[in-house]
C-alpha atoms as a PDB file:
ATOM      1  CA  UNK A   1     -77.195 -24.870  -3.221  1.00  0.00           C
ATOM      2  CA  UNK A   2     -76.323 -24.712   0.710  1.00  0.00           C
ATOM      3  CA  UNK A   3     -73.466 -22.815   1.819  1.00  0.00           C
ATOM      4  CA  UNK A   4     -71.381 -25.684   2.522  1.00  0.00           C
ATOM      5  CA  UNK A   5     -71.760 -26.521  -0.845  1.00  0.00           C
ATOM      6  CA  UNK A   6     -70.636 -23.310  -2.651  1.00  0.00           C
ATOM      7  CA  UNK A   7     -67.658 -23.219  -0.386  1.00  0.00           C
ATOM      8  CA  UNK A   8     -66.701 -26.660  -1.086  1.00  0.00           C
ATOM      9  CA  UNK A   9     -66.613 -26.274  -4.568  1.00  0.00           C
ATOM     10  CA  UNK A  10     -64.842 -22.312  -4.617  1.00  0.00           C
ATOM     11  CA  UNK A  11     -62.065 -24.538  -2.289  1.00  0.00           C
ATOM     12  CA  UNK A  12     -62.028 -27.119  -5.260  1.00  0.00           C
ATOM     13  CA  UNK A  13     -61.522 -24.634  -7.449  1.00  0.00           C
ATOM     14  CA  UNK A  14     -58.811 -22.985  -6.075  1.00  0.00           C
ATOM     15  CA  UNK A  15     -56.735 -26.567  -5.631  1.00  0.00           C
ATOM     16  CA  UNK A  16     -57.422 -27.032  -9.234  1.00  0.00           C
ATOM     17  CA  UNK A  17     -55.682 -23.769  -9.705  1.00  0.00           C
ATOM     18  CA  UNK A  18     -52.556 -25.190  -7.226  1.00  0.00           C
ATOM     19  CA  UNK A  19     -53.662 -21.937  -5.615  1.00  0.00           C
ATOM     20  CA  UNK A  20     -52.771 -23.009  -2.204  1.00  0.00           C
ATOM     21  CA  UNK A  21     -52.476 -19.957  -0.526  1.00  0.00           C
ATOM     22  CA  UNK A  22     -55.529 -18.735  -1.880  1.00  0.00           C
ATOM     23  CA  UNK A  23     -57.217 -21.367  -0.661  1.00  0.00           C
ATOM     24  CA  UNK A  24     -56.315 -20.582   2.525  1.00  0.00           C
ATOM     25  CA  UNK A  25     -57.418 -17.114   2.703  1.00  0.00           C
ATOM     26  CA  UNK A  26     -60.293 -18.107   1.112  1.00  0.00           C
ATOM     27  CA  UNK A  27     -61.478 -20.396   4.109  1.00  0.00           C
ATOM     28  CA  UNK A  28     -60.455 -18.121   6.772  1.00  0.00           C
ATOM     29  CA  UNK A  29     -62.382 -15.793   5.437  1.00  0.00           C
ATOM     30  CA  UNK A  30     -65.400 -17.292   4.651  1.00  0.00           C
ATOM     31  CA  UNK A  31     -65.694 -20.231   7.136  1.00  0.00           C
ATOM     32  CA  UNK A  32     -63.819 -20.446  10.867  1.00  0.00           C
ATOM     33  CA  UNK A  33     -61.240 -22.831  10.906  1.00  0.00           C
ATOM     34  CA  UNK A  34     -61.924 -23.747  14.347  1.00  0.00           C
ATOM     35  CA  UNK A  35     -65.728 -23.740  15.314  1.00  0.00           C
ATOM     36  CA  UNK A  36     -67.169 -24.936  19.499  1.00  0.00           C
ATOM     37  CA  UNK A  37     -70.628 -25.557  19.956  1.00  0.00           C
ATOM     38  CA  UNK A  38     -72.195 -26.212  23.663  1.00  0.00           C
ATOM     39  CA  UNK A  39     -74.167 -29.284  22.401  1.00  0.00           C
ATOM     40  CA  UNK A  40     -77.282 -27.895  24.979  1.00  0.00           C
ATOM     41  CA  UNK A  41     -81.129 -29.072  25.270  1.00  0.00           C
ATOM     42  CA  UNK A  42     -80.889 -32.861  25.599  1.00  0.00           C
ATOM     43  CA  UNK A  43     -83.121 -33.366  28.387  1.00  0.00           C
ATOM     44  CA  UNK A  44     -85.856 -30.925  27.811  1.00  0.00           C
ATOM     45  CA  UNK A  45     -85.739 -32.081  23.928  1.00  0.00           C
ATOM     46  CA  UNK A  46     -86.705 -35.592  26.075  1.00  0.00           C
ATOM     47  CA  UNK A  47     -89.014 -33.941  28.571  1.00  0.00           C
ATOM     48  CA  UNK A  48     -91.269 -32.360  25.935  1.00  0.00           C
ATOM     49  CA  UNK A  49     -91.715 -35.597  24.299  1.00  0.00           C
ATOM     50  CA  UNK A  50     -91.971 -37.381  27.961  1.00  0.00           C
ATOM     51  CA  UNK A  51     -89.246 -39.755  27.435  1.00  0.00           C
ATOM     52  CA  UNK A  52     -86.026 -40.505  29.860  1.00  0.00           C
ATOM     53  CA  UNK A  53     -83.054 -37.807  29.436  1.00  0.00           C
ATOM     54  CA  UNK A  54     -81.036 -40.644  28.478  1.00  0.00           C
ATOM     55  CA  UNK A  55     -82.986 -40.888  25.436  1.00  0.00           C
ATOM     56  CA  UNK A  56     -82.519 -37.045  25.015  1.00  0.00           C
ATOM     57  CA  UNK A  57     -78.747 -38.168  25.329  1.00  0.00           C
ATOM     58  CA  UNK A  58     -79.001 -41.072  22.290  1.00  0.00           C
ATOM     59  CA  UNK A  59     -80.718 -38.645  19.967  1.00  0.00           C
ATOM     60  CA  UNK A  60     -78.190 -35.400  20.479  1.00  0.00           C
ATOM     61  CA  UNK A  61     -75.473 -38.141  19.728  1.00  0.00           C
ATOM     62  CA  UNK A  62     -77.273 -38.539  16.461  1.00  0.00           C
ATOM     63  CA  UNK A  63     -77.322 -34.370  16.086  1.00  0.00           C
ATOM     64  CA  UNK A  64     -73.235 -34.154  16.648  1.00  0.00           C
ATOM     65  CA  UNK A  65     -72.934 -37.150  14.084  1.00  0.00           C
ATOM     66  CA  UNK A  66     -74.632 -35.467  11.419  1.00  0.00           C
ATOM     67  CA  UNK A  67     -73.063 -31.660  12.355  1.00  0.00           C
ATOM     68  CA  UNK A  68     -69.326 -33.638  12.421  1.00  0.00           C
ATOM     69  CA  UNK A  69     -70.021 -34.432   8.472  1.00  0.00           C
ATOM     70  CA  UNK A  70     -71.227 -30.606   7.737  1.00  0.00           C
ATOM     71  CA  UNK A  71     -69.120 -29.134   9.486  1.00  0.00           C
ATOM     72  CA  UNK A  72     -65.967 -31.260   7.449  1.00  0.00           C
ATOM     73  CA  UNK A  73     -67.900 -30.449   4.150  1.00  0.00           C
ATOM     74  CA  UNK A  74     -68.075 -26.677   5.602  1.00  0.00           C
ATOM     75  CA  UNK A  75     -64.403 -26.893   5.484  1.00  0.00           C
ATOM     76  CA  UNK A  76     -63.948 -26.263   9.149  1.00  0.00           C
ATOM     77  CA  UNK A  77     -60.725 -27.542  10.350  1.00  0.00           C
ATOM     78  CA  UNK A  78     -61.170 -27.898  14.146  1.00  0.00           C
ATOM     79  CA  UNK A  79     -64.534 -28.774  15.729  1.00  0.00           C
ATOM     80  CA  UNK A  80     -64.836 -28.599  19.631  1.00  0.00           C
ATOM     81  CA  UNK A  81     -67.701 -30.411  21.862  1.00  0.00           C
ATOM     82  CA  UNK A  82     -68.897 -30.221  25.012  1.00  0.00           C
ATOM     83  CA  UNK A  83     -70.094 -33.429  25.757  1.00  0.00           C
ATOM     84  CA  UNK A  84     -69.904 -33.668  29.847  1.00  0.00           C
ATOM     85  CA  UNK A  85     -68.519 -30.623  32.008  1.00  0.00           C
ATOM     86  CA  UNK A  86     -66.678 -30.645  35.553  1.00  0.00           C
ATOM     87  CA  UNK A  87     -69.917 -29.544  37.081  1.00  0.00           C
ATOM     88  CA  UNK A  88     -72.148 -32.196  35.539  1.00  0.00           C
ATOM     89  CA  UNK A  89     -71.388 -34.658  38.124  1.00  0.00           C
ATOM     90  CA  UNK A  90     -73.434 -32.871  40.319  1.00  0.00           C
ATOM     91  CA  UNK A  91     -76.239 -34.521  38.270  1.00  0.00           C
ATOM     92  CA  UNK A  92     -78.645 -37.137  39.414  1.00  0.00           C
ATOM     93  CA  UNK A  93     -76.271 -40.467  39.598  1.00  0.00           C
ATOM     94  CA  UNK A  94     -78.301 -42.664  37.602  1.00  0.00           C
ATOM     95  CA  UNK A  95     -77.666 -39.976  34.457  1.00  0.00           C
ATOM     96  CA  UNK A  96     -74.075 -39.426  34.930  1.00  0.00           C
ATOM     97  CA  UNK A  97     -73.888 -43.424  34.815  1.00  0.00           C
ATOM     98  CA  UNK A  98     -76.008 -43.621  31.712  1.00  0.00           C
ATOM     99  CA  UNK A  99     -74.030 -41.093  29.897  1.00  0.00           C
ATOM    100  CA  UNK A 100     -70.485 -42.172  30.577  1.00  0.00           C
ATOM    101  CA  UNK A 101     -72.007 -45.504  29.728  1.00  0.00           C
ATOM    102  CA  UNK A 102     -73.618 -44.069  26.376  1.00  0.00           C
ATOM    103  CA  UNK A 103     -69.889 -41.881  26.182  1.00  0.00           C
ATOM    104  CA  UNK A 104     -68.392 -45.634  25.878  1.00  0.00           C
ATOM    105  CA  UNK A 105     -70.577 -47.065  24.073  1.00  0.00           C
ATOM    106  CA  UNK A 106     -70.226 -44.254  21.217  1.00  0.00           C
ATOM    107  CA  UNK A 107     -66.866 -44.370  21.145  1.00  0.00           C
ATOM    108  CA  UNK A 108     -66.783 -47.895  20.343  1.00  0.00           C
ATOM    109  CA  UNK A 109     -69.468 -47.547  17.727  1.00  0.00           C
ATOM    110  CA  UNK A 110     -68.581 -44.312  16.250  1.00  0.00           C
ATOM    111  CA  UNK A 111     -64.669 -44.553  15.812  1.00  0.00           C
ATOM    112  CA  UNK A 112     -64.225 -46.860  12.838  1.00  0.00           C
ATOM    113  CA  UNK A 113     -66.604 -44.919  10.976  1.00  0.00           C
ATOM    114  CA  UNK A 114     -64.712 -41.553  11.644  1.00  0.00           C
ATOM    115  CA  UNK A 115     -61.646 -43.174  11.273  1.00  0.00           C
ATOM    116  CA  UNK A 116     -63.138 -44.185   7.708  1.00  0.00           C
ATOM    117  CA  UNK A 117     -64.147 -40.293   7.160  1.00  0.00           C
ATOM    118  CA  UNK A 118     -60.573 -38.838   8.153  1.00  0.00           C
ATOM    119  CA  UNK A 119     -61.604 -37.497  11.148  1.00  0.00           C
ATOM    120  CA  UNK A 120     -59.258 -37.283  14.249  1.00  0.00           C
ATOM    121  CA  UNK A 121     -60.285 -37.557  17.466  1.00  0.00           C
ATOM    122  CA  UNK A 122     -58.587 -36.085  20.418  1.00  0.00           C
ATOM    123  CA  UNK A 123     -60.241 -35.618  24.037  1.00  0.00           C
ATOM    124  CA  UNK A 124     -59.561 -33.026  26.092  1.00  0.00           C
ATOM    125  CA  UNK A 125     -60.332 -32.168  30.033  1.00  0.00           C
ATOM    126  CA  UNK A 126     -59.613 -34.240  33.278  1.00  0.00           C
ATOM    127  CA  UNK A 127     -59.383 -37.695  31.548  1.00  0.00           C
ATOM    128  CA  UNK A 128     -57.361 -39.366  34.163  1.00  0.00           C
ATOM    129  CA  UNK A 129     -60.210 -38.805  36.379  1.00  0.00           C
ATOM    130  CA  UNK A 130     -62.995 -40.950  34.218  1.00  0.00           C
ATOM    131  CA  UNK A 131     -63.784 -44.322  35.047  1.00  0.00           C
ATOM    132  CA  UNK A 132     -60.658 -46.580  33.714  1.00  0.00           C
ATOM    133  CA  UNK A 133     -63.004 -48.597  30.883  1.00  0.00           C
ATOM    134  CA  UNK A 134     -63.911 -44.923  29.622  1.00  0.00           C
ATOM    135  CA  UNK A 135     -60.620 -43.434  29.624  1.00  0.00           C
ATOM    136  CA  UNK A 136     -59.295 -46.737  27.831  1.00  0.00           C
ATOM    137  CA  UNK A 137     -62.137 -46.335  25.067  1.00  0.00           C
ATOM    138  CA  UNK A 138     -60.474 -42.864  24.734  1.00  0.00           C
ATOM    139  CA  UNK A 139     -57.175 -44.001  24.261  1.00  0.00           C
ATOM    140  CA  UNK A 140     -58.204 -46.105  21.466  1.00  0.00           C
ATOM    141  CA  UNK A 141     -59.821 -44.017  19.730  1.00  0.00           C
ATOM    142  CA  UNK A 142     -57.541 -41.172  19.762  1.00  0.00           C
ATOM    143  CA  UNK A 143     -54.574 -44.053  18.669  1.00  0.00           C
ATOM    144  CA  UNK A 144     -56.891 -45.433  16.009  1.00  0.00           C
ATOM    145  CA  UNK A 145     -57.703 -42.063  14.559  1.00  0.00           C
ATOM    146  CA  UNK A 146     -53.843 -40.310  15.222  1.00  0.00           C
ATOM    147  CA  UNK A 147     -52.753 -40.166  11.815  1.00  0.00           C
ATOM    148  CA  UNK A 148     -55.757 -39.099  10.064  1.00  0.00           C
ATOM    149  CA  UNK A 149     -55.410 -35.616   8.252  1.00  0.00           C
ATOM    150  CA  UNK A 150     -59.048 -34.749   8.041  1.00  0.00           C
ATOM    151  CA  UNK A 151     -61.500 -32.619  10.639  1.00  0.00           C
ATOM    152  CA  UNK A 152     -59.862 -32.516  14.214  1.00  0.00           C
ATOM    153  CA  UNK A 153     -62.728 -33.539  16.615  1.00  0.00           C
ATOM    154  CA  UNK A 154     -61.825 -32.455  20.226  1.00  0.00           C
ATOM    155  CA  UNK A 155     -64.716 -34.011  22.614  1.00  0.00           C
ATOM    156  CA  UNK A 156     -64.182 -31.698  25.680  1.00  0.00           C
ATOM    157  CA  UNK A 157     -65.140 -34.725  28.614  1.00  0.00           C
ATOM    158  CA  UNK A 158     -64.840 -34.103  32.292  1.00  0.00           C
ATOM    159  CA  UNK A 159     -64.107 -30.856  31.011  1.00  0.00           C
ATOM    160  CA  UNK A 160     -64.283 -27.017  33.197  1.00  0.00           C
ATOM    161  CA  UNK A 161     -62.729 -23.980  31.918  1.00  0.00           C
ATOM    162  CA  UNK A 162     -62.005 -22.329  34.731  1.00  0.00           C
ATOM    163  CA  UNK A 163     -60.200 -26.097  35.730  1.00  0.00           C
ATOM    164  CA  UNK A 164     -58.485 -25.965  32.591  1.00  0.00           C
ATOM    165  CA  UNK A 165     -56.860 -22.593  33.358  1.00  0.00           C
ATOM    166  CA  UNK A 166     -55.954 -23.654  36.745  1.00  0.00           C
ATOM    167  CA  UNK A 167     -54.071 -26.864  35.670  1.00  0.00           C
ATOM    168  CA  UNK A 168     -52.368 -24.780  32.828  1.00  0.00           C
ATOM    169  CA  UNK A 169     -51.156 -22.850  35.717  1.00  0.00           C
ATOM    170  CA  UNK A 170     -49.276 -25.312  37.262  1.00  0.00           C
ATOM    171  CA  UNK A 171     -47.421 -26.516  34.462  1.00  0.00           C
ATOM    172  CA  UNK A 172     -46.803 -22.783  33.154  1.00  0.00           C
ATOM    173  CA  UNK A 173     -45.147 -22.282  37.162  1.00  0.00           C
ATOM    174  CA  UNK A 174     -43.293 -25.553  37.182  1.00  0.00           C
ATOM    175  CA  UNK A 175     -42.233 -25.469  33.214  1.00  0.00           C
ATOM    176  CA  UNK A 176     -42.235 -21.831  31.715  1.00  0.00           C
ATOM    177  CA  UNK A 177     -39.017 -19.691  31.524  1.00  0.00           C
ATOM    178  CA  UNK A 178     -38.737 -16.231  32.993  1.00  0.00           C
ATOM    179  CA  UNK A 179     -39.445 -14.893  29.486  1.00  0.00           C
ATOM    180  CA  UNK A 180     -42.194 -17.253  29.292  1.00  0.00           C
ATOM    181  CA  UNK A 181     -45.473 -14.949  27.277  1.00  0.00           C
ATOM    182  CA  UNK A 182     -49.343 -15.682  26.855  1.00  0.00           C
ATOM    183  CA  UNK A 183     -48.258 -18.213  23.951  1.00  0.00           C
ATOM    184  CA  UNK A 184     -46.387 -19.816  25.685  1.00  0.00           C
ATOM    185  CA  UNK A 185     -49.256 -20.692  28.634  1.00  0.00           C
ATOM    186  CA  UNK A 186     -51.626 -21.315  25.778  1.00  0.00           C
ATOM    187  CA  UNK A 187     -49.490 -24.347  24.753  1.00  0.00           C
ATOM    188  CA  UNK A 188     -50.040 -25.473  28.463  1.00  0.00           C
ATOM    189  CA  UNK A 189     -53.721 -25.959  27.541  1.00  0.00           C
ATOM    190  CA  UNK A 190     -55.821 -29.859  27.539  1.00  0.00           C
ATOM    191  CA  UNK A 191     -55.304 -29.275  23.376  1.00  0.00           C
ATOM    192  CA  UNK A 192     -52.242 -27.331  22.998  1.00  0.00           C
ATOM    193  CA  UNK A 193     -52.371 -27.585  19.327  1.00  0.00           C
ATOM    194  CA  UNK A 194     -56.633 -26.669  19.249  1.00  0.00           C
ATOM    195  CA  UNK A 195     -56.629 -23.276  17.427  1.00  0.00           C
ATOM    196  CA  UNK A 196     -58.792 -20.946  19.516  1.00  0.00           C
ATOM    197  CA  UNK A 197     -62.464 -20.922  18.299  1.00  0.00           C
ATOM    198  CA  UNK A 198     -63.472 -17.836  16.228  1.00  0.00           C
ATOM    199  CA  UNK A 199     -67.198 -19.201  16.250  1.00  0.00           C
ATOM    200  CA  UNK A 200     -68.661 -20.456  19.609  1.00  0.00           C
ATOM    201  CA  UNK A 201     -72.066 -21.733  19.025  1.00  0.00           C
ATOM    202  CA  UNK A 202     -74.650 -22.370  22.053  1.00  0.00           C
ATOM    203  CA  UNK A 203     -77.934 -24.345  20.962  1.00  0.00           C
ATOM    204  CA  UNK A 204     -80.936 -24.011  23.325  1.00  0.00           C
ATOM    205  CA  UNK A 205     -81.718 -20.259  23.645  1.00  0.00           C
ATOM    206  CA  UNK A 206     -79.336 -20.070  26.656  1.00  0.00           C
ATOM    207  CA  UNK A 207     -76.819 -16.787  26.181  1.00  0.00           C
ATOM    208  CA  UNK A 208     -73.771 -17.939  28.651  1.00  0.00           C
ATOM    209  CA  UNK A 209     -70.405 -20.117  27.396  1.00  0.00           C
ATOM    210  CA  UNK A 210     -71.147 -22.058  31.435  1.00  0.00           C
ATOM    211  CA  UNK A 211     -67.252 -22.454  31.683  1.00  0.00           C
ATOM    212  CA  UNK A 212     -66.636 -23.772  28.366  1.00  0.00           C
ATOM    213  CA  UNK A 213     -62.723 -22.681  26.597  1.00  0.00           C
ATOM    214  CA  UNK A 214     -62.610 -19.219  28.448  1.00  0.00           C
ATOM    215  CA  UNK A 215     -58.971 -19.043  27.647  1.00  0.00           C
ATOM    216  CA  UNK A 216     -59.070 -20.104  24.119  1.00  0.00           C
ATOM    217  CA  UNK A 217     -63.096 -18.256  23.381  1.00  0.00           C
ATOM    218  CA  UNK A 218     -61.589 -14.846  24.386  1.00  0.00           C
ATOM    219  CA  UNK A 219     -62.032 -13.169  20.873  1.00  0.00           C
ATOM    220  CA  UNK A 220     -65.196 -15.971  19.586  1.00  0.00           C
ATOM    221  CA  UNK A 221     -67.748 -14.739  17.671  1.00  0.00           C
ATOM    222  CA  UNK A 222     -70.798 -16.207  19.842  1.00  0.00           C
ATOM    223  CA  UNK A 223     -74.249 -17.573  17.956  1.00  0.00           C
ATOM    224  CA  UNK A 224     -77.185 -18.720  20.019  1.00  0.00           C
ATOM    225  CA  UNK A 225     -79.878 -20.983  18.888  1.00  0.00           C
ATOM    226  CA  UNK A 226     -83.270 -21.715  20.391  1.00  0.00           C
ATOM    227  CA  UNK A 227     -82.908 -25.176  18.755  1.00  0.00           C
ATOM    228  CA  UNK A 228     -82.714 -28.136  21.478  1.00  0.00           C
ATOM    229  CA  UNK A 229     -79.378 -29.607  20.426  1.00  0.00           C
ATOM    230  CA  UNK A 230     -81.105 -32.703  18.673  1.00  0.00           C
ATOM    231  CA  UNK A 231     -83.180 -30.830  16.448  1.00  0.00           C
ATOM    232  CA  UNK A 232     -79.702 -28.765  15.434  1.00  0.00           C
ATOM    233  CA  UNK A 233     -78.995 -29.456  11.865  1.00  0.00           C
ATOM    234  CA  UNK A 234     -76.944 -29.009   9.304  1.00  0.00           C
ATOM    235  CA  UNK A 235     -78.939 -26.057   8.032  1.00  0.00           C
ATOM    236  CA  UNK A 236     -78.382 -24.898  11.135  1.00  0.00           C
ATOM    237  CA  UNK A 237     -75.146 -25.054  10.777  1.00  0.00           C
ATOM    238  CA  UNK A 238     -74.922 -23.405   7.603  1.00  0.00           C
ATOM    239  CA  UNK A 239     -77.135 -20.398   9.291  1.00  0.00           C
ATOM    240  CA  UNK A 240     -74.234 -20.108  12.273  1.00  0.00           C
ATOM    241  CA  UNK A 241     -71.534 -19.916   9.463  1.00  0.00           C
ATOM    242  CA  UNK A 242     -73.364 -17.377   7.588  1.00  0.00           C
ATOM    243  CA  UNK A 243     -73.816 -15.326  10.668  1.00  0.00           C
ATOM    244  CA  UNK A 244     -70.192 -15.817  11.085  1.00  0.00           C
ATOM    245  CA  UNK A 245     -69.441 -14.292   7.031  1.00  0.00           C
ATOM    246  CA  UNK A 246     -71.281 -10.989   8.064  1.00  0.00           C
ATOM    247  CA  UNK A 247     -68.838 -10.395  11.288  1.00  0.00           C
ATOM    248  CA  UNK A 248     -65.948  -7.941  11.479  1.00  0.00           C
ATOM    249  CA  UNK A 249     -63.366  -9.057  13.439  1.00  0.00           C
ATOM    250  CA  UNK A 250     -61.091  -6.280  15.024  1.00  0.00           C
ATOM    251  CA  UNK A 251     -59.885  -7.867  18.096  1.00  0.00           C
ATOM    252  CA  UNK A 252     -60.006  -4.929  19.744  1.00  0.00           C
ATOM    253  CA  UNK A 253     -58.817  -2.559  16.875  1.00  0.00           C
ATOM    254  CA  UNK A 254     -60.948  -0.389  15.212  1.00  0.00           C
END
């Protein structure tokens, strides 16, 4: 029986019970509510096998579908993506026009079906700045999938930390009151309502979060995996959660 698994049922258990806040401290406990993974390794998962990045692209798409249904079992409330940074444009410009074409392409193929699961999608980073048939795809999807209850699936697209930060500044200076605190800048954030992440995981055998939720990360637990991101799986999953069970979060107490 995987981990997922066992918690899923103890959380059945406990609604049975009408135990709600049990169930709650339950989770919390035992799985993050709010889990980030930088999705890492797509082209050298293609290199090795000497095939174009892009299809390095098409088969990590299939890794985050199948880590989007364990990670709802898991009971994990909010998962966070990193499916195209600030920086990435920098790329070679037939990639960058294969992926926001494959970005598109998912969204219209993928939505009904996580619609279907309860999943809501929301996208956060510079959307206005995507090309206009990309940023309407994103619309959509987040309208088709606004009043589902399920996992909260934040794809982080055109998407910098350090940009984030900056444009949270700007509001926080032209909004926030003199008594304005650090809560009230958080809710200045791309995803004022994502809870910060108390698992970041990084596939890939790279150590570094590369600008990804520095405000939100600041107290993460961070797992790295030498899996490329396609081979990630589930079981993989499960291993980053358990990892996650045997931490001690202080949060700077003792």
């Amino acid at each position: 029986m995987t981990l997922r698994t066992r918690l899923r049922s103890a959380r059945a258990l406990l609604r049975l019970r009408g135990a709600d806040e049990a169930a709650t401290t339950e989770v919390s406990r035992d799985v993050p509510v709010s889990v980030a993974i930088i999705m890492d390794g797509n082209a050298r998962w293609a290199q090795r096998r000497r095939l174009p990045i892009a299809a390095g692209h098409r088969a990590g798409a299939q890794a985050l579908k199948r880590v989007v249904r364990a990670a709802s079992d898991a009971g994990i409330e909010d998962l966070t993506v990193f499916s195209f940074s600030t920086e990435n444009w920098s790329r070679p410009e037939p990639e960058v026009t294969d992926l926001l074409g494959l970005f598109s392409e998912l969204i219209d193929r993928e939505t009904s079906e996580l619609d279907s699961e309860n999943v809501r999608m929301r996208f956060i980073g510079r959307i206005d700045e995507l090309p206009d048939e990309l940023r309407d795809r994103i619309i959509w999807s987040q309208d088709q999938t606004a009043a589902n209850t399920g996992l909260n699936l934040f794809v982080a697209m055109n998407y910098g930390g350090r940009s984030e930060i900056i444009d949270a500044a700007r509001r926080f200076v032209a909004e926030a009151g003199a008594d304005a605190d650090e809560h009230d800048f958080g809710r200045m954030m791309y995803g004022p309502d994502l809870r910060d992440p108390e698992l970041v995981i990084r596939t890939s055998g790279e150590q570094r979060l590369s600008n990804f939720l520095l405000w939100q990360a600041a107290y993460a637990e961070l797992y790295f995996s030498d899996k490329l991101w396609p081979d990630f799986t589930p079981e993989d999953l499960d291993a980053a959660l358990a990892h996650y069970a045997g931490c001690q979060r202080r949060f700077g107490a003792r």
